[in-house]
Protein backbone atom coordinates (compact mmCIF):
# COMPACT_ATOMS: atom_id res chain seq x y z
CA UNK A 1 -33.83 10.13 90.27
CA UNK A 2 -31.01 8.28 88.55
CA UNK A 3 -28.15 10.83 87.35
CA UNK A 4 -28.90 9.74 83.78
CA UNK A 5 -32.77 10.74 83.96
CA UNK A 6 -31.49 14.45 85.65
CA UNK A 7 -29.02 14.52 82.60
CA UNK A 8 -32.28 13.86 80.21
CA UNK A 9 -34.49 16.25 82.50
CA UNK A 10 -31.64 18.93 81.44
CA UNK A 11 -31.24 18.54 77.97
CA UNK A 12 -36.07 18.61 77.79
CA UNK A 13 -35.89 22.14 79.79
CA UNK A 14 -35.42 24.12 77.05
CA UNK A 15 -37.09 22.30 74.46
CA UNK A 16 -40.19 22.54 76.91
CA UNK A 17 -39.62 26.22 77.99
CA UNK A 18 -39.24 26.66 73.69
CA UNK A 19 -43.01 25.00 73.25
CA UNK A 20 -44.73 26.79 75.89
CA UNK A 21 -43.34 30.30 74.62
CA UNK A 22 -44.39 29.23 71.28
CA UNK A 23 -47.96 28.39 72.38
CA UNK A 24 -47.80 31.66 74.49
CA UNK A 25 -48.06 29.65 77.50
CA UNK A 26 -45.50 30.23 79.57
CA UNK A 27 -47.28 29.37 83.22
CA UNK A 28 -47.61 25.66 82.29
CA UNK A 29 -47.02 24.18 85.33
CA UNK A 30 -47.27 20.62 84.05
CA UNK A 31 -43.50 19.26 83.64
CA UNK A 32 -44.50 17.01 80.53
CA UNK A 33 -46.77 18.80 78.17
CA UNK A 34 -47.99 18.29 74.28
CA UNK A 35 -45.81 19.53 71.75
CA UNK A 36 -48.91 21.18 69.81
CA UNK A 37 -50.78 22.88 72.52
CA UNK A 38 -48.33 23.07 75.25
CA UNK A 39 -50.64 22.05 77.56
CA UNK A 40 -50.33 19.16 80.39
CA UNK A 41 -49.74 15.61 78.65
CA UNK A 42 -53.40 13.51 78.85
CA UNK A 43 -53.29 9.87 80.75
CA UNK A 44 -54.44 9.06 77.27
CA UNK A 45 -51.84 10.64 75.54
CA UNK A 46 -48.89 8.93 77.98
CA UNK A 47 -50.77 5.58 77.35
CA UNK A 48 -50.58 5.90 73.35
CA UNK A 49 -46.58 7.30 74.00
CA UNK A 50 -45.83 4.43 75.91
CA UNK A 51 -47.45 2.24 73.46
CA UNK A 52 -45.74 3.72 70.71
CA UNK A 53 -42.82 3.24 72.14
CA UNK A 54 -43.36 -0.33 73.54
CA UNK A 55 -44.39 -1.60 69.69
CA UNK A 56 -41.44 -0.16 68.26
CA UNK A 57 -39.12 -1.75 70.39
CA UNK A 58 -41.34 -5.06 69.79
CA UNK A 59 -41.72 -5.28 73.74
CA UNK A 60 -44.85 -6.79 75.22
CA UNK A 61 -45.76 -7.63 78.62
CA UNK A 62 -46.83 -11.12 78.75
CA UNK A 63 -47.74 -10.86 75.46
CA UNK A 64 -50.04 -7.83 76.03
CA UNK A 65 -49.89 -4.55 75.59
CA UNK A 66 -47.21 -2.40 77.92
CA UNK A 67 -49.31 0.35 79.39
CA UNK A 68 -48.17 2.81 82.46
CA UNK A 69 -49.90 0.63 85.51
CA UNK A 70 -47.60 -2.25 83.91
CA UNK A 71 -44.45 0.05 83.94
CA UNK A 72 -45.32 1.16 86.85
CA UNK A 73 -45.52 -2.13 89.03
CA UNK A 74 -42.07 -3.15 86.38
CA UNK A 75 -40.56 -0.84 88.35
CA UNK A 76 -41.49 -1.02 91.81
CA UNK A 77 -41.27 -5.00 91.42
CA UNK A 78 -37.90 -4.30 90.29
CA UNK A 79 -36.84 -1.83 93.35
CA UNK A 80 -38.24 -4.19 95.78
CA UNK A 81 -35.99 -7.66 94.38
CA UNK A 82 -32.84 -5.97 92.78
CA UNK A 83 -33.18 -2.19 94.46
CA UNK A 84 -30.53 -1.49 97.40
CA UNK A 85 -32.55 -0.58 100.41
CA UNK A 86 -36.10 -0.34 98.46
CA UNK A 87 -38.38 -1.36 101.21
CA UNK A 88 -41.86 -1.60 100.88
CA UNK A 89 -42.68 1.96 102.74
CA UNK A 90 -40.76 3.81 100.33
CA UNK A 91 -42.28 1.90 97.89
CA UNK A 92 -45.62 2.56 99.39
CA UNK A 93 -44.72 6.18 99.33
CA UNK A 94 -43.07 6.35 96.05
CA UNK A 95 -46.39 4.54 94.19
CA UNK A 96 -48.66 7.33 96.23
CA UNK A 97 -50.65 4.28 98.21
CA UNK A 98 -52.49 5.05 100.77
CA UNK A 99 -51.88 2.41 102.78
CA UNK A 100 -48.55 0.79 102.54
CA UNK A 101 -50.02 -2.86 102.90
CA UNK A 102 -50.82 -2.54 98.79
CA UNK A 103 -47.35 -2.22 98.15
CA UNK A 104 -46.90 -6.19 99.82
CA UNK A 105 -48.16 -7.07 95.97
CA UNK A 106 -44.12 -6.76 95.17
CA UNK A 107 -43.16 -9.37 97.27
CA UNK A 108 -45.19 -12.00 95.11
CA UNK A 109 -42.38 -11.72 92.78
CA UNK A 110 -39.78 -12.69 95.54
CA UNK A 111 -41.64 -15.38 96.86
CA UNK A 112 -41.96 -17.16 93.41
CA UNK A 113 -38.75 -16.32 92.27
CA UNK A 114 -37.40 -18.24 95.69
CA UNK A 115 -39.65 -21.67 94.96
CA UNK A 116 -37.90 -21.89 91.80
């Protein structure tokens, strides 16, 4: 948790704790909930955010669409090459896999990016 995403964490708080007392329901335990029900965000409904957002922006991922597996890997690619002391355990860990051998998928990028 980067100091900027606790800052933005902060600042959704209230506007959550506003929705669910609005929606009368205030034992939500879901941190990222609908604005018209109050209820825990759908995969579904993250996938069409994310898409939203990702066609605003005019950002594809190799010139598909950017959906929250492809974030997801994004990010623990990025850890593993550019991340101080990412290693692939806490990676492992981090991405909920099972067994930390899946995570070795990140090192692909390394490798390549070395041949070059």
């Amino acid at each position: 948790m980067t100091p900027k995403i606790l800052r933005a964490l902060e600042i959704y708080k209230p506007v959550r704790q506003s929705i669910l007392e609005k929606r009368s329901r205030t034992e939500e335990a879901a941190l990222f909930i609908s604005q018209k029900q109050g209820k825990r965000l759908t995969r579904r409904a993250m996938e069409l955010i994310i898409e939203t957002i990702a066609n605003e922006a005019g950002v594809k991922a190799n010139n598909q669409k950017v959906t929250p597996h492809k974030l997801t890997h994004t990010c623990a690619t990025v850890l593993y090459n550019d991340g101080e002391g990412a290693d692939l355990l806490a990676i492992a860990d981090l991405l909920g896999h099972a067994d930390p051998k899946t995570a070795t998928i990140y090192t692909k990028v390394n490798i390549e990016k070395c041949e070059k």
